[in-house]
Protein backbone atom coordinates (compact mmCIF):
# COMPACT_ATOMS: atom_id res chain seq x y z
CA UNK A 1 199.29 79.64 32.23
CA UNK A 2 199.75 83.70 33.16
CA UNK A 3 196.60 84.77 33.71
CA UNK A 4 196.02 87.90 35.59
CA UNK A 5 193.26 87.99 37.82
CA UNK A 6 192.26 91.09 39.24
CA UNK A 7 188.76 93.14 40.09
CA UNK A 8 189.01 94.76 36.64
CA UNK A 9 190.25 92.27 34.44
CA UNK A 10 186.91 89.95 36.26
CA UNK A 11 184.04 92.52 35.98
CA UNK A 12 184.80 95.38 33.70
CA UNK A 13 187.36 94.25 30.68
CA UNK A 14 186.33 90.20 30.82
CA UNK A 15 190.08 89.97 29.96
CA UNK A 16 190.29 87.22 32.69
CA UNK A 17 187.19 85.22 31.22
CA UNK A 18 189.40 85.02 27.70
CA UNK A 19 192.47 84.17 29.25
CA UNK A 20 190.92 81.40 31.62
CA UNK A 21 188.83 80.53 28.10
CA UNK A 22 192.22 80.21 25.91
CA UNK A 23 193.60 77.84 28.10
CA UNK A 24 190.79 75.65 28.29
CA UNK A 25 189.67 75.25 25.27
CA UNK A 26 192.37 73.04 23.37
CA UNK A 27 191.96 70.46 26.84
CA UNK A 28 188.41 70.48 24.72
CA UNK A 29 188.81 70.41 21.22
CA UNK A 30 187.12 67.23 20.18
CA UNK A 31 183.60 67.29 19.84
CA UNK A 32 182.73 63.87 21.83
CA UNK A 33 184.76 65.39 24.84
CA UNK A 34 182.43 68.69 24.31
CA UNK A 35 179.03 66.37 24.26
CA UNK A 36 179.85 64.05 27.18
CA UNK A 37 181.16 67.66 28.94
CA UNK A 38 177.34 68.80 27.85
CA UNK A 39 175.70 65.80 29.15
CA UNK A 40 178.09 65.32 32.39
CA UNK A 41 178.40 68.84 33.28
CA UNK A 42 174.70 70.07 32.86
CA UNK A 43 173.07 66.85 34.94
CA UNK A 44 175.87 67.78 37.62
CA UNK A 45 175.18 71.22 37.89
CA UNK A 46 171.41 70.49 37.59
CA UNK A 47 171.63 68.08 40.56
CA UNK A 48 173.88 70.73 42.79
CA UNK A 49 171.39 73.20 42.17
CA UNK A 50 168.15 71.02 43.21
CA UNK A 51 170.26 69.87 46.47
CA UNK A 52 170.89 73.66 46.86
CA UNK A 53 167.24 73.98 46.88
CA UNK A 54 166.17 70.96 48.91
CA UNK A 55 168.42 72.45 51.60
CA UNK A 56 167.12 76.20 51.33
CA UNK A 57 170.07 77.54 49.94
CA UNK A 58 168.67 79.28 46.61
CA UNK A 59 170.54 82.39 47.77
CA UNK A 60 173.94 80.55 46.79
CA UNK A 61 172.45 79.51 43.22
CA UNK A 62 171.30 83.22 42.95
CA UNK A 63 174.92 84.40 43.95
CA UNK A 64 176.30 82.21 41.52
CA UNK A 65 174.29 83.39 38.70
CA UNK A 66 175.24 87.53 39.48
CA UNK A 67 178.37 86.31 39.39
CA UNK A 68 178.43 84.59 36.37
CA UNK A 69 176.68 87.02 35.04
CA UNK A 70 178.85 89.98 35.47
CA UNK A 71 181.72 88.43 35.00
CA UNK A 72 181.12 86.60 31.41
CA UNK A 73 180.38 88.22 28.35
CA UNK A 74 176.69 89.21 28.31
CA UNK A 75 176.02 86.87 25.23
CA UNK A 76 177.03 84.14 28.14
CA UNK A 77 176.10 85.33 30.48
CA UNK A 78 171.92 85.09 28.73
CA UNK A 79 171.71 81.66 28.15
CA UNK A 80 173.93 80.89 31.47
CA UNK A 81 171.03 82.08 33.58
CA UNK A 82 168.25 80.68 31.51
CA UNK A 83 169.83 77.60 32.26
CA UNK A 84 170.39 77.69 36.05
CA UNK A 85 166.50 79.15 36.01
CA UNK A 86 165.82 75.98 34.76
CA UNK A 87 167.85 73.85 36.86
CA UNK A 88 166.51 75.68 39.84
CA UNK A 89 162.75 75.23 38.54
CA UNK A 90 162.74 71.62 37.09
CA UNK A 91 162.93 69.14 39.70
CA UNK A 92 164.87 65.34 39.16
CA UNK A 93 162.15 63.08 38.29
CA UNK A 94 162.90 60.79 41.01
CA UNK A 95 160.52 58.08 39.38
CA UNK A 96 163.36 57.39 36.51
CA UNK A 97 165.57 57.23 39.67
CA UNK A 98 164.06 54.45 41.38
CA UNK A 99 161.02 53.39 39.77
CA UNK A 100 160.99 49.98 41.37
CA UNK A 101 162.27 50.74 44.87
CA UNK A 102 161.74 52.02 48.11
CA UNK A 103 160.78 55.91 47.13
CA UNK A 104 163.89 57.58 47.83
CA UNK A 105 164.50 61.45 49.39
CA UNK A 106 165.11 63.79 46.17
CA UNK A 107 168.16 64.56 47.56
CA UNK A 108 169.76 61.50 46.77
CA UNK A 109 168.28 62.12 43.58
CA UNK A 110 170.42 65.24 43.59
CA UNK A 111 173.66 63.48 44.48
CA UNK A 112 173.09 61.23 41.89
CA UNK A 113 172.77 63.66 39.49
CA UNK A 114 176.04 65.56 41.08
CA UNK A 115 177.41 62.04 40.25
CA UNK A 116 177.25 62.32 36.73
CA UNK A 117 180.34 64.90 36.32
CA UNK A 118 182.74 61.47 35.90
CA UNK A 119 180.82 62.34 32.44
CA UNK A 120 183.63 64.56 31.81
CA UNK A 121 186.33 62.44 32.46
CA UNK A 122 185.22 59.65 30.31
CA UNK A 123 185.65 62.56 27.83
CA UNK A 124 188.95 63.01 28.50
CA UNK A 125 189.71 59.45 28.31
CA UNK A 126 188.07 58.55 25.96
CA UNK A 127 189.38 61.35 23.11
CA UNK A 128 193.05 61.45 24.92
CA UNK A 129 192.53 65.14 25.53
CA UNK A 130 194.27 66.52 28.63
CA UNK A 131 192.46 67.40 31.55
CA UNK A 132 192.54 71.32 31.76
CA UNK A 133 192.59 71.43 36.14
CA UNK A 134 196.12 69.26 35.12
CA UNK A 135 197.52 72.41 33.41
CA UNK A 136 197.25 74.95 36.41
CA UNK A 137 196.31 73.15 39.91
CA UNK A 138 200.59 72.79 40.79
CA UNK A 139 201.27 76.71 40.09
CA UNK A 140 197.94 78.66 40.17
CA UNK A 141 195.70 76.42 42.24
CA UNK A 142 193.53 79.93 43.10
CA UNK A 143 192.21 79.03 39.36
CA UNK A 144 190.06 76.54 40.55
CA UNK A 145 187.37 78.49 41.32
CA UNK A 146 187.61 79.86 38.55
CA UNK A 147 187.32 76.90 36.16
CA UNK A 148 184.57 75.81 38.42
CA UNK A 149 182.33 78.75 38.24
CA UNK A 150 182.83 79.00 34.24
CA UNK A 151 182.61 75.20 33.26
CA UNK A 152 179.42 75.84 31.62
CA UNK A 153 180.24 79.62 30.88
CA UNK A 154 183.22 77.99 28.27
CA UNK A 155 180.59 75.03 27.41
CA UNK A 156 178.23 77.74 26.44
CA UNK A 157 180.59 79.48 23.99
CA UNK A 158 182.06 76.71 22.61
CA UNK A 159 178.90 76.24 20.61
CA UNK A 160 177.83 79.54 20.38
CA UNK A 161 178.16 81.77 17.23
CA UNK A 162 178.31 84.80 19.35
CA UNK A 163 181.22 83.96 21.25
CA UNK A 164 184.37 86.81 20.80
CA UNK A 165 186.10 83.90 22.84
CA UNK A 166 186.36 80.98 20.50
CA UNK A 167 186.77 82.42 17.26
CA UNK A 168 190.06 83.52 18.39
CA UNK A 169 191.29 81.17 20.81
CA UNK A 170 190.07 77.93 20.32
CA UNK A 171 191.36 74.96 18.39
CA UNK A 172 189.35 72.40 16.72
CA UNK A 173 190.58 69.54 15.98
């Protein structure tokens, strides 16, 4: 994986976005690993955001979406913040949570949520695709945070018809 990350290649060309993008997509290539990514990665990301919330830290949720937002492709980047808006507004309906216990404090409703990321690695399993954190975390572990911040940025395009990303560099199998 050569990817070269630097201010430009984040912000102005989005050259780093594509490269990060080519790599991950054939770790993806299978549609059931895409839905249970969908299902996994949205309820986890929904639940980080509410427990960002519950703890008054909307500024880092805010942060997040600038960043994502400047640094993605701007047909993304749209429905990337539309969908942390609504993570952010839409609480977890703690009565599916526990309807028949003890009411519980919505942020373990939150961590549950977070919880449901091993979504994604039943994917993997499941259609023997490679993890893509496997391919780079013994050279380049710096890429972490970038595979973190544009999970759902490459979820996004991978069923978009606007994405310049995928027609080029993914694989479907």
């Amino acid at each position: 994986m050569d990817v070269k990350i630097s201010f430009e290649s984040v912000f102005w060309t989005k050259d780093a976005y594509r490269q990060v993008a080519a790599d991950f997509y054939p770790c993806h290539s299978k549609r059931l690993n895409l839905i249970l990514h969908w299902i996994g990665a949205g309820i986890q990301m929904w639940g980080a955001v509410q427990l960002l919330s519950h703890l008054n830290l909307q500024y880092i949720v805010y942060s997040l979406m600038g960043y994502v937002g400047l640094s993605t492709p701007v047909l993304t980047a749209i429905p990337h913040t539309v969908l942390f808006y609504a993570f952010l507004t839409t609480p977890i309906p703690m009565e599916y949570i526990s309807p028949l216990t003890v009411d519980l404090h919505p942020i373990i409703g939150c961590l549950l949520a977070f919880g449901c990321g091993f979504l994604k690695d039943v994917g993997h399993h499941v259609c023997h695709e490679p993890a893509f954190m496997g391919s780079y975390m013994k050279e380049r572990p710096s890429l972490f945070f970038f595979h973190a911040t544009w999970h759902l940025p490459f979820l996004i395009d991978a069923y978009s018809p606007f994405s310049i990303v995928q027609k080029t560099t993914k694989k479907v199998a």
